[in-house]
Protein backbone atom coordinates (compact mmCIF):
# COMPACT_ATOMS: atom_id res chain seq x y z
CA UNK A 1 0.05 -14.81 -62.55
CA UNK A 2 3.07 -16.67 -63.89
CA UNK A 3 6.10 -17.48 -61.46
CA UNK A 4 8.61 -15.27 -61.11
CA UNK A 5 11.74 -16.35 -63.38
CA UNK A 6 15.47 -15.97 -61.20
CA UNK A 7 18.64 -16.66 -62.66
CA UNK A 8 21.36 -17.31 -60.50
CA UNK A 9 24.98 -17.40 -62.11
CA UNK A 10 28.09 -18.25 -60.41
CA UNK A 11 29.88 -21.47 -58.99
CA UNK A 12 29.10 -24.28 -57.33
CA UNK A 13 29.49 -24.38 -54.22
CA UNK A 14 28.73 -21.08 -53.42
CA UNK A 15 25.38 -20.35 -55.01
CA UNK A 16 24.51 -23.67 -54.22
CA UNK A 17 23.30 -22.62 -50.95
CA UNK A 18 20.85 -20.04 -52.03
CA UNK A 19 19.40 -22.64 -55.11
CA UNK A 20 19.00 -24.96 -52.22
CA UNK A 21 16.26 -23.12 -50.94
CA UNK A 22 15.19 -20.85 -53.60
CA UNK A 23 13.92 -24.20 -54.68
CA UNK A 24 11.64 -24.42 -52.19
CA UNK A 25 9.60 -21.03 -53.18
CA UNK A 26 7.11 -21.16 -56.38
CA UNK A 27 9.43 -19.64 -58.74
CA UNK A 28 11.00 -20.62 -61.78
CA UNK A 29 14.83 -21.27 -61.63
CA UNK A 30 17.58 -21.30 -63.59
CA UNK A 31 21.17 -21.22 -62.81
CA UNK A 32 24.18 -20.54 -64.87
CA UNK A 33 27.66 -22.05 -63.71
CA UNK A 34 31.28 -21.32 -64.41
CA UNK A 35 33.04 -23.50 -66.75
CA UNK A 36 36.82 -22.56 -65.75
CA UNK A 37 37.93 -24.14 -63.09
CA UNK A 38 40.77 -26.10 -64.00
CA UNK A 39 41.92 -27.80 -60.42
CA UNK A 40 41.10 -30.83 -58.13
CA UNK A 41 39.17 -33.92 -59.50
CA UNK A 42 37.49 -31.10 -62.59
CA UNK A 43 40.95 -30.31 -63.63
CA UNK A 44 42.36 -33.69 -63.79
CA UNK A 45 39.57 -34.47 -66.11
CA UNK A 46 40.36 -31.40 -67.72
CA UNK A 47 43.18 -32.68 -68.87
CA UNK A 48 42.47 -36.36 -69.76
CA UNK A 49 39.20 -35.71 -71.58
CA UNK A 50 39.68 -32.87 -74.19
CA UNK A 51 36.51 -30.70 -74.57
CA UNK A 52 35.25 -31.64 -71.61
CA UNK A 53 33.89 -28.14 -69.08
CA UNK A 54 34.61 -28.74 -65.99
CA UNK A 55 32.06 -30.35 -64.02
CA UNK A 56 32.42 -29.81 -60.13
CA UNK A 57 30.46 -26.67 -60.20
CA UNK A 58 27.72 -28.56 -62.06
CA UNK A 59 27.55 -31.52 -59.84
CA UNK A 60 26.95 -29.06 -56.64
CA UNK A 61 24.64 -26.88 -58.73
CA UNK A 62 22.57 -30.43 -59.44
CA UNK A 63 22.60 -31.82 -55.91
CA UNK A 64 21.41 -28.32 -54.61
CA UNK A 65 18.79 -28.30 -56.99
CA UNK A 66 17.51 -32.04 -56.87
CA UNK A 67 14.94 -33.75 -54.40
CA UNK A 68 17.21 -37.06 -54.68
CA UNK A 69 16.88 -39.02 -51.12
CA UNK A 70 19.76 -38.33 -49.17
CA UNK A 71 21.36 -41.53 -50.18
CA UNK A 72 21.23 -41.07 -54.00
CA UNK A 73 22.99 -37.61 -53.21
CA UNK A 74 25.82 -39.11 -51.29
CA UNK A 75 26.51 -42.19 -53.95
CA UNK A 76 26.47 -38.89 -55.99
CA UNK A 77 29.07 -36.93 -54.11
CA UNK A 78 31.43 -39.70 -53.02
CA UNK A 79 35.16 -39.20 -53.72
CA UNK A 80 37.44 -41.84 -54.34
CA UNK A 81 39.56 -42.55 -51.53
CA UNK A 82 43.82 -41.09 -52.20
CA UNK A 83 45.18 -44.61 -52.54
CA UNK A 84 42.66 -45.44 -55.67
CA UNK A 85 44.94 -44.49 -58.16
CA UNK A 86 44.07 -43.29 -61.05
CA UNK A 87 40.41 -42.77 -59.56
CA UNK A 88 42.04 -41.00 -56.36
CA UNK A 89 40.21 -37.52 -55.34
CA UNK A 90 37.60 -37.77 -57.86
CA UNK A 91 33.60 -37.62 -57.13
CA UNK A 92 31.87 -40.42 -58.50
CA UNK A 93 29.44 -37.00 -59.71
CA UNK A 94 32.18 -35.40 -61.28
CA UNK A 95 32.63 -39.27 -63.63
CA UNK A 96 29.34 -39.11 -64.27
CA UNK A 97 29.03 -36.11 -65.83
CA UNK A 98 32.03 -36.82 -67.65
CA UNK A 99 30.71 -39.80 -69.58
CA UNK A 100 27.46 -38.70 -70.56
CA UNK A 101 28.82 -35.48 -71.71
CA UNK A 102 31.05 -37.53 -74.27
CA UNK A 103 27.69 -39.93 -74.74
CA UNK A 104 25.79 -37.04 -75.22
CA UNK A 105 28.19 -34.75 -77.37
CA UNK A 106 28.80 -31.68 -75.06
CA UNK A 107 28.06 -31.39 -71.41
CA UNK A 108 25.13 -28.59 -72.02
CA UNK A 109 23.30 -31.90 -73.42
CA UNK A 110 24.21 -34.28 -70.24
CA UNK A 111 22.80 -31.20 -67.88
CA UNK A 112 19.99 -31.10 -69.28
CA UNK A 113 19.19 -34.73 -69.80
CA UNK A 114 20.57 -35.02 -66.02
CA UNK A 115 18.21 -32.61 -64.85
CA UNK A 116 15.59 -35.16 -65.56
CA UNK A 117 16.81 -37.89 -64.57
CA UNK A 118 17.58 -36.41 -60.80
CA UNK A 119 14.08 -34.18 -60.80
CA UNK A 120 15.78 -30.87 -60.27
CA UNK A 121 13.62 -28.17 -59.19
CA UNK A 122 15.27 -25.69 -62.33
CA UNK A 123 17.76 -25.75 -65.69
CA UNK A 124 21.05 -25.63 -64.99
CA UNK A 125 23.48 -24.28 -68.02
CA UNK A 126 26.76 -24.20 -68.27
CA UNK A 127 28.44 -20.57 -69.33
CA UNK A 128 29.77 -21.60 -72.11
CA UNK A 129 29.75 -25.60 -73.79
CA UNK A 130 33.92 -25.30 -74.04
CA UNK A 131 36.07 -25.66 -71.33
CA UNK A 132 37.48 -21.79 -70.55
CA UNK A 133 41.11 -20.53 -69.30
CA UNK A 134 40.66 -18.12 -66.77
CA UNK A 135 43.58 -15.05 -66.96
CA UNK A 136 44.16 -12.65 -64.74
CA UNK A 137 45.88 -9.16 -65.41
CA UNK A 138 47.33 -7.96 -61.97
CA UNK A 139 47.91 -3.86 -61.13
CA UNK A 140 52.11 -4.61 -61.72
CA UNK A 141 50.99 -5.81 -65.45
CA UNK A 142 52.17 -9.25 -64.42
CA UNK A 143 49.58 -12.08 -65.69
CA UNK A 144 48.32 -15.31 -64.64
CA UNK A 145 46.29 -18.42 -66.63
CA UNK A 146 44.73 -20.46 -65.23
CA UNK A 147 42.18 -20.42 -61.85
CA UNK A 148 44.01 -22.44 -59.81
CA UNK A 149 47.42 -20.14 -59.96
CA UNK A 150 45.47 -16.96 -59.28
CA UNK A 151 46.18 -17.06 -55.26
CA UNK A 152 49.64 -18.10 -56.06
CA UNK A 153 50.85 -14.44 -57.43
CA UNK A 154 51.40 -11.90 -55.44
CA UNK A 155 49.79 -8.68 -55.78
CA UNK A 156 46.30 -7.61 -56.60
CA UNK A 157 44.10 -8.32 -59.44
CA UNK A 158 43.17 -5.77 -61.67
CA UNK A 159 40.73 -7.54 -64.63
CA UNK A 160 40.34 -10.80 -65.42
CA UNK A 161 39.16 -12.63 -68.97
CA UNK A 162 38.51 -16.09 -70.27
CA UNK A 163 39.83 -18.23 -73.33
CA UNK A 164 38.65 -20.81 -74.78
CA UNK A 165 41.27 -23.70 -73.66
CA UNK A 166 41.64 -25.98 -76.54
CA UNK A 167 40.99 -23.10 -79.75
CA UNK A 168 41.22 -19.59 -80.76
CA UNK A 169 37.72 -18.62 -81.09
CA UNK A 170 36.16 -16.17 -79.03
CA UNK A 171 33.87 -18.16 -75.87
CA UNK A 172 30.04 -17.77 -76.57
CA UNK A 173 27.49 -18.14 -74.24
CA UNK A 174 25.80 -21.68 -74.06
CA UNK A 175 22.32 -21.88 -75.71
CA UNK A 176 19.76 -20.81 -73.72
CA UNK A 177 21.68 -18.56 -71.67
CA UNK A 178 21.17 -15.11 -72.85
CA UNK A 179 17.94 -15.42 -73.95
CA UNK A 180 17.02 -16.67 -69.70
CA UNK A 181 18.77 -13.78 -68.47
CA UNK A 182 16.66 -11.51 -70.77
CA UNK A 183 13.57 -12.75 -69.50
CA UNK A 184 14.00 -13.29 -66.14
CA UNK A 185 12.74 -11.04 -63.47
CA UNK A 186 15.78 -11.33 -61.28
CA UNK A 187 19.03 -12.32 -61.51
CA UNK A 188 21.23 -13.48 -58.69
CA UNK A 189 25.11 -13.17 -58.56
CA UNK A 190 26.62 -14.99 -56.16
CA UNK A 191 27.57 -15.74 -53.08
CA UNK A 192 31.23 -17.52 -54.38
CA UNK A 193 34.45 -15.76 -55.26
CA UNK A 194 34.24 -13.32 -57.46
CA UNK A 195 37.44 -13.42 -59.55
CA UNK A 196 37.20 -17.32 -60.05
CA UNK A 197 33.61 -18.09 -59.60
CA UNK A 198 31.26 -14.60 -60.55
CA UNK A 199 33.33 -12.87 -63.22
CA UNK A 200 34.38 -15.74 -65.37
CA UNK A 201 30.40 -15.96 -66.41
CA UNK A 202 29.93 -12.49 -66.94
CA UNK A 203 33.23 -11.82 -68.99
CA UNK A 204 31.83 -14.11 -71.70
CA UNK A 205 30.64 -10.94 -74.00
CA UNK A 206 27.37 -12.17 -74.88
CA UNK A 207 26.53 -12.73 -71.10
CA UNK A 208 27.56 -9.32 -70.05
CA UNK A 209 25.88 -7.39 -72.50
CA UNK A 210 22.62 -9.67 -71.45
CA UNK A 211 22.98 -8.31 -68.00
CA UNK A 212 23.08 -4.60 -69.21
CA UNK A 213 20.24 -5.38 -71.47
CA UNK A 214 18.44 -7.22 -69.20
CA UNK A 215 15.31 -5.44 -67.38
CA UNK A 216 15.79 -7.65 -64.54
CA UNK A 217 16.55 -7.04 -61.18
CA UNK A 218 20.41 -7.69 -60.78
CA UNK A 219 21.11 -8.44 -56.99
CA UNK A 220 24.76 -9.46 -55.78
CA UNK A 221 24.93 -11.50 -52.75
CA UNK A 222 28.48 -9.93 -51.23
CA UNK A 223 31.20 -12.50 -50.00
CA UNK A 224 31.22 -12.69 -45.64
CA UNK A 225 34.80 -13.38 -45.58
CA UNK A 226 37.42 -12.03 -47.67
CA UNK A 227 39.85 -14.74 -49.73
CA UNK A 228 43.47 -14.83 -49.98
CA UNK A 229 45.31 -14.32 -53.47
CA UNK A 230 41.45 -12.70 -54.72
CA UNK A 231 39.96 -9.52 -52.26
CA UNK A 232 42.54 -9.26 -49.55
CA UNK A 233 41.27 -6.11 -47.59
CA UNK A 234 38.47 -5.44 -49.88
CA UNK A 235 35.06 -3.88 -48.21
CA UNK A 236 31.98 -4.53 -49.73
CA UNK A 237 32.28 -1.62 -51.80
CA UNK A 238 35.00 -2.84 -53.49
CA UNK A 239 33.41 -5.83 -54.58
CA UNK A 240 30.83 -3.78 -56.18
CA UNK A 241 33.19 -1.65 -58.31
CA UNK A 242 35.42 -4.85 -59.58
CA UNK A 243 31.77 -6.37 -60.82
CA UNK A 244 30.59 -2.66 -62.22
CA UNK A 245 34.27 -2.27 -63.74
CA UNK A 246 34.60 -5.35 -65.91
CA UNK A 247 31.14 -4.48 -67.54
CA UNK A 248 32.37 -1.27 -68.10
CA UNK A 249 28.81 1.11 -65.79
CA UNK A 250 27.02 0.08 -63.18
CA UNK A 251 24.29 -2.59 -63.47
CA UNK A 252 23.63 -4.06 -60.27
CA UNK A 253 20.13 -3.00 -59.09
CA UNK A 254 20.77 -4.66 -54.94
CA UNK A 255 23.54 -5.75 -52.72
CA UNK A 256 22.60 -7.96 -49.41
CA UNK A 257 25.38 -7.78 -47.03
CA UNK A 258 25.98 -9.91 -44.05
CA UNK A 259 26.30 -7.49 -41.01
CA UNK A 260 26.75 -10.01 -38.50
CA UNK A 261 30.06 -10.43 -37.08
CA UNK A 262 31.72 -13.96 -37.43
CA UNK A 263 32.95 -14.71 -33.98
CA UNK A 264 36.69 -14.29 -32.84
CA UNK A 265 39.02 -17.18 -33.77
CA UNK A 266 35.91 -19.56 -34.80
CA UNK A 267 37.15 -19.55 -38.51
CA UNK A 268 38.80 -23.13 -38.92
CA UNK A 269 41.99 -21.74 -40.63
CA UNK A 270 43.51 -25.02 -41.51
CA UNK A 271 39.84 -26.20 -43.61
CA UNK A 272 39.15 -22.96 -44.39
CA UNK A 273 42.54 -21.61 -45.12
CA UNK A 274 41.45 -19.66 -48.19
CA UNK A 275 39.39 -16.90 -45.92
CA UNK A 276 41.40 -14.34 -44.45
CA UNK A 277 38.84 -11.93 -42.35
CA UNK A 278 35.38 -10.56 -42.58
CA UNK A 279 34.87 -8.27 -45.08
CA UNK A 280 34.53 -4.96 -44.10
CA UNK A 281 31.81 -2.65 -44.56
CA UNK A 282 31.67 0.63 -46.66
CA UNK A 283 28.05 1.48 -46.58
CA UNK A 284 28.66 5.21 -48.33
CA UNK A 285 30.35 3.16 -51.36
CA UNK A 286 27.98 1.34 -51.75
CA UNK A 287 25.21 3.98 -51.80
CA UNK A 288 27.17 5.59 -54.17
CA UNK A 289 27.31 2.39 -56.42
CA UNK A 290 24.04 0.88 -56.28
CA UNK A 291 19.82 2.29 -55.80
CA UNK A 292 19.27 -0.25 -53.18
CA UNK A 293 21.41 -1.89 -49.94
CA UNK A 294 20.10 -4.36 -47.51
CA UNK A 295 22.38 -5.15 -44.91
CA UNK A 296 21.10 -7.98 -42.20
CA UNK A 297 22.12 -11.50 -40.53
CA UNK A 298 22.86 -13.31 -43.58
CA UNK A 299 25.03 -15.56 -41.45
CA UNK A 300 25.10 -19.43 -41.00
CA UNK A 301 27.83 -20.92 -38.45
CA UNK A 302 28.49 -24.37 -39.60
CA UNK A 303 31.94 -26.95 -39.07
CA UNK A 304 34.82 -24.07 -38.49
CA UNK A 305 33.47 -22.01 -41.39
CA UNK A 306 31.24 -19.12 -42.01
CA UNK A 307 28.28 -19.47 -44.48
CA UNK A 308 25.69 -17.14 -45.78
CA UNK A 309 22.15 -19.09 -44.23
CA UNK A 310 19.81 -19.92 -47.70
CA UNK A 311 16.53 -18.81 -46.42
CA UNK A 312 17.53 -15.44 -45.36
CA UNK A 313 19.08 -14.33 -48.81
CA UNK A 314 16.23 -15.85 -50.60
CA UNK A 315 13.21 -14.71 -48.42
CA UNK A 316 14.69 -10.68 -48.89
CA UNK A 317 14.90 -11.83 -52.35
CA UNK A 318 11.50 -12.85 -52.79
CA UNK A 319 10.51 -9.66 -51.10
CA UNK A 320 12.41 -7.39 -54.19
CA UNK A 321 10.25 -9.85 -56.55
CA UNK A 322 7.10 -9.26 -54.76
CA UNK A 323 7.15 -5.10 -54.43
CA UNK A 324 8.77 -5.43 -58.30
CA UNK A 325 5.29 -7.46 -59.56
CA UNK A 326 2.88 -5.40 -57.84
């Protein structure tokens, strides 16, 4: 029997945990990252090197799926110190990409000749091979462009959409892309925000109407905290209908939520300052929303912050894939 094929789409840093040990189980990976991020060291580059996608999500997305030694992956991740210069902020990972996505002609063709070159475990695509504007419409009809102004507004997001940055045309899915998600046998949204890291992937048209097409299993790994200037006082529920909303009916097949409670005042607010409080849980909502809910200790404790724990997302995963082949 072939592996199963999972296709996990969403940013960096947050899906990065579950790739980390999804790579460990005999299954076939793929994961598809968000191209819009236009702050920190990705959007300084942004806006020296025209055409460029961003590439912070893709250096995490690499690392997490690599079996570099430990060294290689912090030569990898090391920022330049602030008093650098020009330099100051950036990851030496975040460079790298940079110049062998102008070498190669687009950054879909560095991923996938970096993929080789650091063994990953999976293909890693970018969204879409042009660097994206994320907007946001807001309920007072107020809107904001750009990803890193979204927490700066006031008020609560309604929709969200992307534009291609530097041209008119409407942003396509990379290659590969919709053609993975129609094959695969599950595909993974998440954990990560889901205004600046989820939706910006699946409001590229060609990628949501994959994941309505798709006969995949569509699970959404729900947030544990909720984030200032995105899902202040959202429940879980919420979360769902945003996702089931900008696709315009329901397509998400499982939700795993984390129903272990962070501990009072361990949150590091000043590193963390983003997460506001745990998200609350609306279990009817959901029910209403989805066919299937599995709530358990998703949670990993770890330097002031809360984090969902890798092998518990991925071994209830491998459980839907297992009772789906039989």
């Amino acid at each position: 029997m072939r592996k199963p094929k999972i296709t996990v789409i969403g940013g960096g840093t947050g899906i990065s945990v579950i790739l980390d040990s999804l790579r460990k189980k005999d299954v076939d990976i793929a994961a598809i990252v968000t191209v819009a991020d236009d702050g920190g060291s990705s959007g300084e580059l942004r806006k020296n090197i025209q055409q460029l996608t961003p590439p912070g999500d893709l250096r995490n997305v690499l690392v997490a799926l690599s079996d570099m030694p430990r060294f290689y992956e912090k030569v990898f991740q090391y920022r330049f110190a602030e008093e650098d210069g020009a330099l100051a902020g950036h990851p030496l990972g975040n460079l790298i990409i940079a110049g062998i996505s102008e070498m190669q002609g687009s950054t879909y063709n560095a991923m996938q000749l970096l993929t080789k070159f650091f063994h990953t475990t999976g293909k890693i695509y970018p969204s879409c091979d042009t660097p994206l504007t994320l907007h946001a419409v807001f309920t007072d009809g107020s809107e904001v462009a750009g990803e890193s102004h979204l927490a700066e507004h006031q008020g609560m997001i309604e929709r969200v959409y992307v534009t291609n940055t530097y041209n008119d045309q409407k942003p396509a899915a990379s290659r590969k892309v919709v053609q993975t998600i129609l094959e695969s046998d599950m595909v993974v949204l998440g954990p990560g925000s889901l205004f600046t890291s989820i939706l910006p992937n699946l409001v590229i048209e060609e990628i949501g109407q994959a994941l309505l097409e798709t006969k995949a299993e569509v699970a959404y790994v729900c947030n544990i905290m909720t984030q200032r200037g995105e899902t202040e006082r959202f429940t879980d529920s919420d979360h769902v209908a945003v996702l089931h909303r900008h696709l315009g009916k329901p397509f998400i097949d499982t939700v795993l939520v984390n129903i272990e409670q962070v501990p009072q005042e361990y949150m590091n607010s000043n590193k963390f300052d983003e997460y506001l409080v745990q998200v609350e849980h609306d279990f009817q909502g959901l029910k209403k929303q989805v066919p299937r809910v599995i709530s358990s200790n998703f949670l990993r404790l770890e330097n002031g912050g809360a984090f969902h724990d890798g092998k518990s997302v991925v071994d209830e995963l491998m459980q839907i894939i297992q009772v789906r082949r039989k």
